[in-house]
PDB file of N, CA and C in Angstrom:
ATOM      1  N   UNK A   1     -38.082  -5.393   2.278  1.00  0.00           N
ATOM      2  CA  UNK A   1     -37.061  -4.819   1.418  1.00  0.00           C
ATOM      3  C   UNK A   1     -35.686  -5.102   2.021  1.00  0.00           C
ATOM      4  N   UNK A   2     -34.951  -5.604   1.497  1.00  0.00           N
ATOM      5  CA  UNK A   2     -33.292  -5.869   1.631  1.00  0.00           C
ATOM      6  C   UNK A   2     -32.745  -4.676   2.046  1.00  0.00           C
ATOM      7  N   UNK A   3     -31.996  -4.753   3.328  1.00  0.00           N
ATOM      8  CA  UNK A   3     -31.266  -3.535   3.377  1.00  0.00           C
ATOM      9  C   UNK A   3     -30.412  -2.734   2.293  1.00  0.00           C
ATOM     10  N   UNK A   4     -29.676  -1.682   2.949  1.00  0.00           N
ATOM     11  CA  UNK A   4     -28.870  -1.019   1.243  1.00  0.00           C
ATOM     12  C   UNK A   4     -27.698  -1.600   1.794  1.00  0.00           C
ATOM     13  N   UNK A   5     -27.433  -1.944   0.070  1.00  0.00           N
ATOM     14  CA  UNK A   5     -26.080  -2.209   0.303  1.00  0.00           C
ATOM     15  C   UNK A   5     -25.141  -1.610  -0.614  1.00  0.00           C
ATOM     16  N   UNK A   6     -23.784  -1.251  -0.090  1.00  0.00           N
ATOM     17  CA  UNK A   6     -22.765  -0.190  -1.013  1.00  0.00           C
ATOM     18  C   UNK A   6     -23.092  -0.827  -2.034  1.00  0.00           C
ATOM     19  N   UNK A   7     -22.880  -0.357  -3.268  1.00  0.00           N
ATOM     20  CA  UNK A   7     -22.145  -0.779  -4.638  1.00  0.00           C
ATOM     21  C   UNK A   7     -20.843  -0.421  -4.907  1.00  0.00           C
ATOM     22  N   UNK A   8     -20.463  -1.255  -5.430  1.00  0.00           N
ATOM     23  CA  UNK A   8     -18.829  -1.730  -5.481  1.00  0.00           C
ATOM     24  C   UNK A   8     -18.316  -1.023  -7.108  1.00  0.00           C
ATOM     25  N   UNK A   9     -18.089   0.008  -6.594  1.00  0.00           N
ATOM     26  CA  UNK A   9     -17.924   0.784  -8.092  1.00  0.00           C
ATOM     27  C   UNK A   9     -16.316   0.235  -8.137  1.00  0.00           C
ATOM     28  N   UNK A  10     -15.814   0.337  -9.041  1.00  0.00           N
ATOM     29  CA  UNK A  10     -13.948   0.417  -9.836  1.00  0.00           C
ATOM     30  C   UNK A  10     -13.311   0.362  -8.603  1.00  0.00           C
ATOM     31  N   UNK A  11     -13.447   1.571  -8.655  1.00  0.00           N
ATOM     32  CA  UNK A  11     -13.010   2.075  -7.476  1.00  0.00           C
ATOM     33  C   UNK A  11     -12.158   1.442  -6.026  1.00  0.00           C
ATOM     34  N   UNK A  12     -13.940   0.941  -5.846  1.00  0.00           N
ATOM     35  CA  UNK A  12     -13.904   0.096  -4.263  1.00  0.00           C
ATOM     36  C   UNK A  12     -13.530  -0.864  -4.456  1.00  0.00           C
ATOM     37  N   UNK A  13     -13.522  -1.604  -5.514  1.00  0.00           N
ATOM     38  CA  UNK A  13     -12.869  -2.798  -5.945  1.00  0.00           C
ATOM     39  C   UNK A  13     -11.288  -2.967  -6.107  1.00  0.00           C
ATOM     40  N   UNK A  14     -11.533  -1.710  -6.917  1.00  0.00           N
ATOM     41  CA  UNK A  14      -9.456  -2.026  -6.575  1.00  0.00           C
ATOM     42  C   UNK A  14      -8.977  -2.032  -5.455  1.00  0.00           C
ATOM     43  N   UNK A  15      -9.871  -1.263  -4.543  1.00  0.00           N
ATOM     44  CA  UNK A  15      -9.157  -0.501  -3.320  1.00  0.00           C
ATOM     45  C   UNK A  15      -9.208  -1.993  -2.013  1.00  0.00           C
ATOM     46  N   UNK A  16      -9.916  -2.788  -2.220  1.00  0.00           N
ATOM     47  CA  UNK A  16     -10.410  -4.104  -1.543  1.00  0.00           C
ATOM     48  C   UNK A  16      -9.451  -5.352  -2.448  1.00  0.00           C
ATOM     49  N   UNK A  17      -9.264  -5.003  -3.956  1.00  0.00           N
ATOM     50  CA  UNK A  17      -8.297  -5.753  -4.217  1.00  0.00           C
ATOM     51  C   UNK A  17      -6.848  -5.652  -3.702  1.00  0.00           C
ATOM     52  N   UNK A  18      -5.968  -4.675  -3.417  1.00  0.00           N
ATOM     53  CA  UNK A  18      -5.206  -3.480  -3.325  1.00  0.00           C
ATOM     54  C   UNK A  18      -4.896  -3.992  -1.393  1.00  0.00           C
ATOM     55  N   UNK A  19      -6.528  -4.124  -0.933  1.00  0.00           N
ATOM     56  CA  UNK A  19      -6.109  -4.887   0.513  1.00  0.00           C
ATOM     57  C   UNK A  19      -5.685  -5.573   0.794  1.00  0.00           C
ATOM     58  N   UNK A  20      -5.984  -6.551  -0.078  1.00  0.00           N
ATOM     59  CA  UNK A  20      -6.170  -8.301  -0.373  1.00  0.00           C
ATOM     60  C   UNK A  20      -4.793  -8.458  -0.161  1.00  0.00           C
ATOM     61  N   UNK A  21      -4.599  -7.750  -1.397  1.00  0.00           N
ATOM     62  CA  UNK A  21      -2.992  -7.977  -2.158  1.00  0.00           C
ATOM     63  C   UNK A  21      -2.028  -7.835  -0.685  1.00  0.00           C
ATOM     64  N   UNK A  22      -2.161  -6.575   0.193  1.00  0.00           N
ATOM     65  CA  UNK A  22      -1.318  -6.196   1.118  1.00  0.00           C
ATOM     66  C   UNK A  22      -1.102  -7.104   1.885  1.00  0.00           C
ATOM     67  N   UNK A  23      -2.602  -7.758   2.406  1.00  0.00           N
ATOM     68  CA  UNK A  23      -2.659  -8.734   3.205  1.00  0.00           C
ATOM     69  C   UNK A  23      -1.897 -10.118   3.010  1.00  0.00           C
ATOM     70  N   UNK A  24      -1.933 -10.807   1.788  1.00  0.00           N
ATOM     71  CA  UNK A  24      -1.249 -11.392   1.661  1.00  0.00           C
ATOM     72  C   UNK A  24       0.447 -11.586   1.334  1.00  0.00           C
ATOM     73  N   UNK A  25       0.497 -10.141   1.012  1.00  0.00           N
ATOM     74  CA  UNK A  25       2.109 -10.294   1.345  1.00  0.00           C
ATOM     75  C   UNK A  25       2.403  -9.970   2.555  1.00  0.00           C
ATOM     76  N   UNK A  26       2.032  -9.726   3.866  1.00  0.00           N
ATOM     77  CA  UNK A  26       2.493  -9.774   4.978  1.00  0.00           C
ATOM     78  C   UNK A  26       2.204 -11.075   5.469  1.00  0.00           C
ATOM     79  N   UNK A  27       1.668 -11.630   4.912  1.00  0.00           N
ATOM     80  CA  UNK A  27       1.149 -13.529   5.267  1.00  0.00           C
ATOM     81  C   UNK A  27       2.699 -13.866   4.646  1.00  0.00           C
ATOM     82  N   UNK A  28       2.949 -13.776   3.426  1.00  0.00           N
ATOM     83  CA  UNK A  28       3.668 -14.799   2.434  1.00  0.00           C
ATOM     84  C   UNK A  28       5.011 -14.063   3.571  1.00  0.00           C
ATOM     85  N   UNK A  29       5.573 -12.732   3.648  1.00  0.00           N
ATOM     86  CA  UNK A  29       6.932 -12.319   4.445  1.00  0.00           C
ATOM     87  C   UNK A  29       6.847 -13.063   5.836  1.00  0.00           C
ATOM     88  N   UNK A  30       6.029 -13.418   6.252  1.00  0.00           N
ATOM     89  CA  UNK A  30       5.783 -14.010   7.682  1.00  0.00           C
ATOM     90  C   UNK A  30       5.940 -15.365   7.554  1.00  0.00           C
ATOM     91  N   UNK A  31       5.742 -15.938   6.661  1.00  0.00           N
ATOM     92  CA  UNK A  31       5.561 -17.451   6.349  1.00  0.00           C
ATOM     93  C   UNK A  31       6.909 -17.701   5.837  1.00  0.00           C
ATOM     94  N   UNK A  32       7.585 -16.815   5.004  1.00  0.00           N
ATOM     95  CA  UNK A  32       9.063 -17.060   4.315  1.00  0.00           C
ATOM     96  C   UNK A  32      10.396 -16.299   5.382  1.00  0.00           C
ATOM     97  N   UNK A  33      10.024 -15.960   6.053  1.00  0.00           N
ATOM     98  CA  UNK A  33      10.814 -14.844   7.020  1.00  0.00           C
ATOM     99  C   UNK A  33      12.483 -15.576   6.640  1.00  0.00           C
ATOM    100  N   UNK A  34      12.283 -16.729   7.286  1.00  0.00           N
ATOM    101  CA  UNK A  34      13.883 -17.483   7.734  1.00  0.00           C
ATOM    102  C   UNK A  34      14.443 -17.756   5.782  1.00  0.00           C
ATOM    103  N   UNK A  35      13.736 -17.791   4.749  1.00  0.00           N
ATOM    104  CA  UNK A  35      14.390 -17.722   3.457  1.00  0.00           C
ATOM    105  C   UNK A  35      14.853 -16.474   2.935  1.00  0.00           C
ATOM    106  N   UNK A  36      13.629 -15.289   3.402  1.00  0.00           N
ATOM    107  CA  UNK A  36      14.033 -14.242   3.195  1.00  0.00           C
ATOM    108  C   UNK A  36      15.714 -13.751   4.091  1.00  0.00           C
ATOM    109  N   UNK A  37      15.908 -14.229   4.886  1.00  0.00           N
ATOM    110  CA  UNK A  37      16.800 -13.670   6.033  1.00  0.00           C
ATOM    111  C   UNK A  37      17.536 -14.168   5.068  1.00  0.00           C
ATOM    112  N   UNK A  38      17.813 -15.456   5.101  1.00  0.00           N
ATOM    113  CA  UNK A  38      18.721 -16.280   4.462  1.00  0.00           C
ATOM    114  C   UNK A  38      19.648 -15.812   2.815  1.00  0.00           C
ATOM    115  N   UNK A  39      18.082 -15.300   2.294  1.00  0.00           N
ATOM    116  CA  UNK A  39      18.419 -14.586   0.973  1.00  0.00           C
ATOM    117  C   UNK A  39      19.140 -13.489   1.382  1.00  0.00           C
ATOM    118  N   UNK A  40      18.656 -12.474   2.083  1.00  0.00           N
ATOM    119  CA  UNK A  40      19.366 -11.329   2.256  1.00  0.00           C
ATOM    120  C   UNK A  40      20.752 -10.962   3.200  1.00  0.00           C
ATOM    121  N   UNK A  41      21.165 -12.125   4.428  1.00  0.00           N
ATOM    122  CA  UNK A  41      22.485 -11.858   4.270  1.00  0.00           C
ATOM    123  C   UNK A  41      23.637 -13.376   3.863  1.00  0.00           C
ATOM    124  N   UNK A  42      23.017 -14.036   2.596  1.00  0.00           N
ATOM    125  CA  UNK A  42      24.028 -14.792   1.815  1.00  0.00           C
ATOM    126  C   UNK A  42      25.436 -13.993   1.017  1.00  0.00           C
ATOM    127  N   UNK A  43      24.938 -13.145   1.114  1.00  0.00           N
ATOM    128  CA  UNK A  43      26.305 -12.088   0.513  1.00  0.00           C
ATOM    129  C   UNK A  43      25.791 -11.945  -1.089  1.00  0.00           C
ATOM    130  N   UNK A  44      27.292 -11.194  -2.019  1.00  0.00           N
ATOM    131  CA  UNK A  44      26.660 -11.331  -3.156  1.00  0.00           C
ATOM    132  C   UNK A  44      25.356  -9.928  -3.381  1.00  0.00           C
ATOM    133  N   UNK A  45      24.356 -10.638  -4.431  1.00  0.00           N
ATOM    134  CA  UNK A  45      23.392  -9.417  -4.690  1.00  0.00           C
ATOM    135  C   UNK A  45      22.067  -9.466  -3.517  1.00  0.00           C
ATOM    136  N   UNK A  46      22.374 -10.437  -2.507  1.00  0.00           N
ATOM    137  CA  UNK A  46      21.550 -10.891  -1.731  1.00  0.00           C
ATOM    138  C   UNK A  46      20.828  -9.581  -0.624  1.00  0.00           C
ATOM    139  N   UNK A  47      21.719  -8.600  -0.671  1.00  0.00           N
ATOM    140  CA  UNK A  47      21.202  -7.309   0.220  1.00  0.00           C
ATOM    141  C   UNK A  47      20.285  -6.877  -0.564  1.00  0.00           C
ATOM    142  N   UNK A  48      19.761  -6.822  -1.871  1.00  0.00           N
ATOM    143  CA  UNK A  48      18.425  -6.403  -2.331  1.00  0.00           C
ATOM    144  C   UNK A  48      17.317  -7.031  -2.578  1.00  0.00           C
ATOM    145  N   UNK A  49      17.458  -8.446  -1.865  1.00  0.00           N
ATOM    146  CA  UNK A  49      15.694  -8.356  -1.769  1.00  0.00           C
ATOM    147  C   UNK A  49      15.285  -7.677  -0.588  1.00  0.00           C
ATOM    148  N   UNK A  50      15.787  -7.192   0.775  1.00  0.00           N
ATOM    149  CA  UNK A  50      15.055  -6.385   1.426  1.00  0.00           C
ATOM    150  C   UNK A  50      14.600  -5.005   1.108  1.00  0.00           C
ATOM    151  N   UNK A  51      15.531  -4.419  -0.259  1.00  0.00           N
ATOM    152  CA  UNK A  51      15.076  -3.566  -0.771  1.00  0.00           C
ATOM    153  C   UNK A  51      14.130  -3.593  -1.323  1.00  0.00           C
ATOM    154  N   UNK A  52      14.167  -4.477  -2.285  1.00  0.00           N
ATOM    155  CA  UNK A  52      13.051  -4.895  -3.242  1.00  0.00           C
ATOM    156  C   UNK A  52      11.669  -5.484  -2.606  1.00  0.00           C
ATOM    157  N   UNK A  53      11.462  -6.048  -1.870  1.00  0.00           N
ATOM    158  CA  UNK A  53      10.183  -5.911  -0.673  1.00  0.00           C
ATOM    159  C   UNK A  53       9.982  -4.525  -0.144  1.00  0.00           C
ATOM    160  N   UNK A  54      10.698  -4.144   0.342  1.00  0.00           N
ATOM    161  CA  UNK A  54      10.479  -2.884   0.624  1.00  0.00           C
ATOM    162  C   UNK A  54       9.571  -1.932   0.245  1.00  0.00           C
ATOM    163  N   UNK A  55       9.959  -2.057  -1.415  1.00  0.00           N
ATOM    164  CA  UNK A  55       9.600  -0.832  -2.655  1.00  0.00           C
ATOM    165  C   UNK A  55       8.310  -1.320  -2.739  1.00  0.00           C
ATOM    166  N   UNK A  56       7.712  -2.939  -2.648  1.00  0.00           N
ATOM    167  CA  UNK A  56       7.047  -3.444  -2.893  1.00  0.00           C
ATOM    168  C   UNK A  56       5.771  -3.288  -2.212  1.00  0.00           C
ATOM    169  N   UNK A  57       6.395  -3.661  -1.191  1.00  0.00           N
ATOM    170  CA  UNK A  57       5.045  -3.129  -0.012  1.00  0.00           C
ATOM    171  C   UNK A  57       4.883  -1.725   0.182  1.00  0.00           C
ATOM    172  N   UNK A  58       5.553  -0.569  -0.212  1.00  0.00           N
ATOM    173  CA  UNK A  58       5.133   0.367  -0.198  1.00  0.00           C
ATOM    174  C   UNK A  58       4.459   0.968  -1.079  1.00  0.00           C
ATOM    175  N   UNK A  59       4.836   0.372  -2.332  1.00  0.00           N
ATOM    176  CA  UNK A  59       3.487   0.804  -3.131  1.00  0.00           C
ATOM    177  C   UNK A  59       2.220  -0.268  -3.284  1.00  0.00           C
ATOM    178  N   UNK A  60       2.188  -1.397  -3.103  1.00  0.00           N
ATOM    179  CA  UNK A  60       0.393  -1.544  -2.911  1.00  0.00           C
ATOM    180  C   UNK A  60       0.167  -1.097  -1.653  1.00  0.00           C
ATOM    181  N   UNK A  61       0.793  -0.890  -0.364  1.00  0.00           N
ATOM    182  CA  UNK A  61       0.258  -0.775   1.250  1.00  0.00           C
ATOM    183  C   UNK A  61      -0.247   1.086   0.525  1.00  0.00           C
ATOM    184  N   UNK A  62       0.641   1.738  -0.165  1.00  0.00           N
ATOM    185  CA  UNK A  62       0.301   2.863  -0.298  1.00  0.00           C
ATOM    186  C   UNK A  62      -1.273   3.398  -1.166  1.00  0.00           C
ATOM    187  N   UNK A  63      -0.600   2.432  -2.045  1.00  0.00           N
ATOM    188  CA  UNK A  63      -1.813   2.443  -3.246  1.00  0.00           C
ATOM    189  C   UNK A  63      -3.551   1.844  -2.784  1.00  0.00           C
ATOM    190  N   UNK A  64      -3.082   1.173  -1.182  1.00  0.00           N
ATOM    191  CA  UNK A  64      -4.850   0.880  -1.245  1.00  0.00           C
ATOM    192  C   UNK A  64      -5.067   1.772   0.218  1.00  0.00           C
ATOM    193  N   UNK A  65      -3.551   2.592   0.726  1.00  0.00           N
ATOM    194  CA  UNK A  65      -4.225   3.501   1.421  1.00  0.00           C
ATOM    195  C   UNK A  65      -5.134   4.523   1.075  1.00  0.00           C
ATOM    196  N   UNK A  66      -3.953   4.967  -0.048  1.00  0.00           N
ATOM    197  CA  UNK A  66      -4.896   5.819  -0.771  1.00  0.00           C
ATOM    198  C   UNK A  66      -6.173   6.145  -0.692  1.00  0.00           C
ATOM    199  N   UNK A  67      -6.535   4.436  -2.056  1.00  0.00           N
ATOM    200  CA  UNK A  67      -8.203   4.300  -1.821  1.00  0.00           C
ATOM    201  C   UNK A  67      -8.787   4.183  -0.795  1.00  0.00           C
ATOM    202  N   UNK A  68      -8.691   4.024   0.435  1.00  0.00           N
ATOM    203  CA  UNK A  68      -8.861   3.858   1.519  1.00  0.00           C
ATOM    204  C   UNK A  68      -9.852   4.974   1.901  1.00  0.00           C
ATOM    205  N   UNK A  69      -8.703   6.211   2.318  1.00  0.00           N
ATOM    206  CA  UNK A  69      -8.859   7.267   2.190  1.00  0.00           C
ATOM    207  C   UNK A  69     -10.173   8.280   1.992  1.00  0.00           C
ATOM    208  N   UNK A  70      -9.906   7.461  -0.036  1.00  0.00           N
ATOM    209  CA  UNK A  70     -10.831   8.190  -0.850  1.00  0.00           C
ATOM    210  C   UNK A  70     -11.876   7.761  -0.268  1.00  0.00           C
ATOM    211  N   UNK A  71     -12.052   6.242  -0.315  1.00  0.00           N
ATOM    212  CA  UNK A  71     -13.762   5.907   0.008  1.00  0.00           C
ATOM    213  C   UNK A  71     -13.842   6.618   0.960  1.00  0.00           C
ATOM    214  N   UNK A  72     -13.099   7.013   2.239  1.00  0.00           N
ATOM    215  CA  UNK A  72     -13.834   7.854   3.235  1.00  0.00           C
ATOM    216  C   UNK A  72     -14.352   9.231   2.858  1.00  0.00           C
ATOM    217  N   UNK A  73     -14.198   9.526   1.830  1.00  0.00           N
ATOM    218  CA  UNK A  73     -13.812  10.849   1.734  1.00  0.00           C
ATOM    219  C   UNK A  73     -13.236  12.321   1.728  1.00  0.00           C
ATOM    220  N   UNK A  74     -11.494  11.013   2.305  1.00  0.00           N
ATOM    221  CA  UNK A  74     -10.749  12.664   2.715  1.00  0.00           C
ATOM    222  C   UNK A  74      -9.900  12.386   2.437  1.00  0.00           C
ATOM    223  N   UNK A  75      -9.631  13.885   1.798  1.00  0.00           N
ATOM    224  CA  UNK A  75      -9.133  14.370   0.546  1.00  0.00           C
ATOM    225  C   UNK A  75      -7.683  15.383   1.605  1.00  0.00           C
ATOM    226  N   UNK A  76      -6.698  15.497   1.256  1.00  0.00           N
ATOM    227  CA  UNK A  76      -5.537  16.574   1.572  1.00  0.00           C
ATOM    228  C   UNK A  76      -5.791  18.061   1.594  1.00  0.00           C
ATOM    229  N   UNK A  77      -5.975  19.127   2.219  1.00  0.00           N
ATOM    230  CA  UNK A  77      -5.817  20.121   1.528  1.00  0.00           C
ATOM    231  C   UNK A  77      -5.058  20.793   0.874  1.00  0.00           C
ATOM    232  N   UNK A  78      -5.205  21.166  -0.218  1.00  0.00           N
ATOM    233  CA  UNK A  78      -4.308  21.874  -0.977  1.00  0.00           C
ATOM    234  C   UNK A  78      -4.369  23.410  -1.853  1.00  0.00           C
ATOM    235  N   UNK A  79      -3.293  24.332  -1.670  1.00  0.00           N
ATOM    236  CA  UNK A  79      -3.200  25.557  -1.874  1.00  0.00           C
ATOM    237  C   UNK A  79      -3.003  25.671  -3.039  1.00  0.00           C
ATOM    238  N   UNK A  80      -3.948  26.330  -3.971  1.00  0.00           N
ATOM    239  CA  UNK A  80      -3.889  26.742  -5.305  1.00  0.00           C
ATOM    240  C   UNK A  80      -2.624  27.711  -5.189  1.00  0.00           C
ATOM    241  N   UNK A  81      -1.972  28.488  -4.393  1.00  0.00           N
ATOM    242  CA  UNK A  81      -0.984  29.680  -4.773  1.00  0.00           C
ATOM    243  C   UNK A  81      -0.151  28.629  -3.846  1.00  0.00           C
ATOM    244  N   UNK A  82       1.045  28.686  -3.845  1.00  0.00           N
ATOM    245  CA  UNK A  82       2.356  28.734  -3.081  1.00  0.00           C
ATOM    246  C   UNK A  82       2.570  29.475  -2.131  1.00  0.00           C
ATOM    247  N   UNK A  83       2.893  29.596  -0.501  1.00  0.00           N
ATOM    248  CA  UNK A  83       2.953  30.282   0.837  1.00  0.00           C
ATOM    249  C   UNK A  83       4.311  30.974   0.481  1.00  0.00           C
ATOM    250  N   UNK A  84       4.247  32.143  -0.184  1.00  0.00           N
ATOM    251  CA  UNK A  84       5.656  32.788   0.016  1.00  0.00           C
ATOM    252  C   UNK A  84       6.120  33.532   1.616  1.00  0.00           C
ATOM    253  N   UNK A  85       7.330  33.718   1.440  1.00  0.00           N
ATOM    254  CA  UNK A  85       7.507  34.652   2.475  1.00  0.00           C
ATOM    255  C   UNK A  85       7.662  36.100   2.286  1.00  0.00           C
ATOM    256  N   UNK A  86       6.941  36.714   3.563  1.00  0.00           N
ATOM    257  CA  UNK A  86       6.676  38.388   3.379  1.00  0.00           C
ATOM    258  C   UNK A  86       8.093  38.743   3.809  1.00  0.00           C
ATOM    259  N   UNK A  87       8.367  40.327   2.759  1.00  0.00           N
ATOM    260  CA  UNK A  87       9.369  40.802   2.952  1.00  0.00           C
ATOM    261  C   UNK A  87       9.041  42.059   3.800  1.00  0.00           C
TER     262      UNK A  87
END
C-alpha cells in the first residue's frame, strides 16, 4: 500500500501557489535590483516603485502566511467581549 499522502484541497493549493508567487518575486527583485534602484532614485514619479513593491510583497508574503498558518492549524485567539477597564 502507498504511503498517505496529504490531499491538496483549495486551500493548500492556493497557499503553495501564494509561495510560489512570493518566491519568485524575491528572485525577479534580486535579479532586477540595479533597474529597480535606478527606477527609484531617477527623480520624477520614480520614488514609488519602492512603494509599490512594497504593498506588493506584503500582500502575497502575507496572504500565503496566512495559509501557512492555517494548514498548521493555528488560529489567533480571540475575545468575543472587549477587555474594558475596571472602575
Amino acid at each position: 500500500m502507498p504511503p498517505a499522502i496529504a490531499k491538496l484541497t483549495p486551500a493548500t493549493l492556493k497557499t503553495l501557489a501564494l509561495g510560489a508567487l512570493s518566491l519568485a518575486l524575491y528572485i525577479l527583485l534580486f535579479s532586477f535590483e540595479e533597474t529597480v534602484l535606478q527606477l527609484s532614485t531617477g527623480g520624477g514619479m520614480g520614488f514609488l516603485v519602492p512603494i509599490a513593491i512594497a504593498f506588493l510583497f506584503s500582500f502575497v508574503h502575507g496572504a500565503f502566511t496566512g495559509g501557512f498558518w492555517d494548514m498548521l492549524g493555528l488560529k489567533a485567539n480571540t475575545r468575543k467581549e472587549p477587555k474594558r477597564w475596571n472602575k
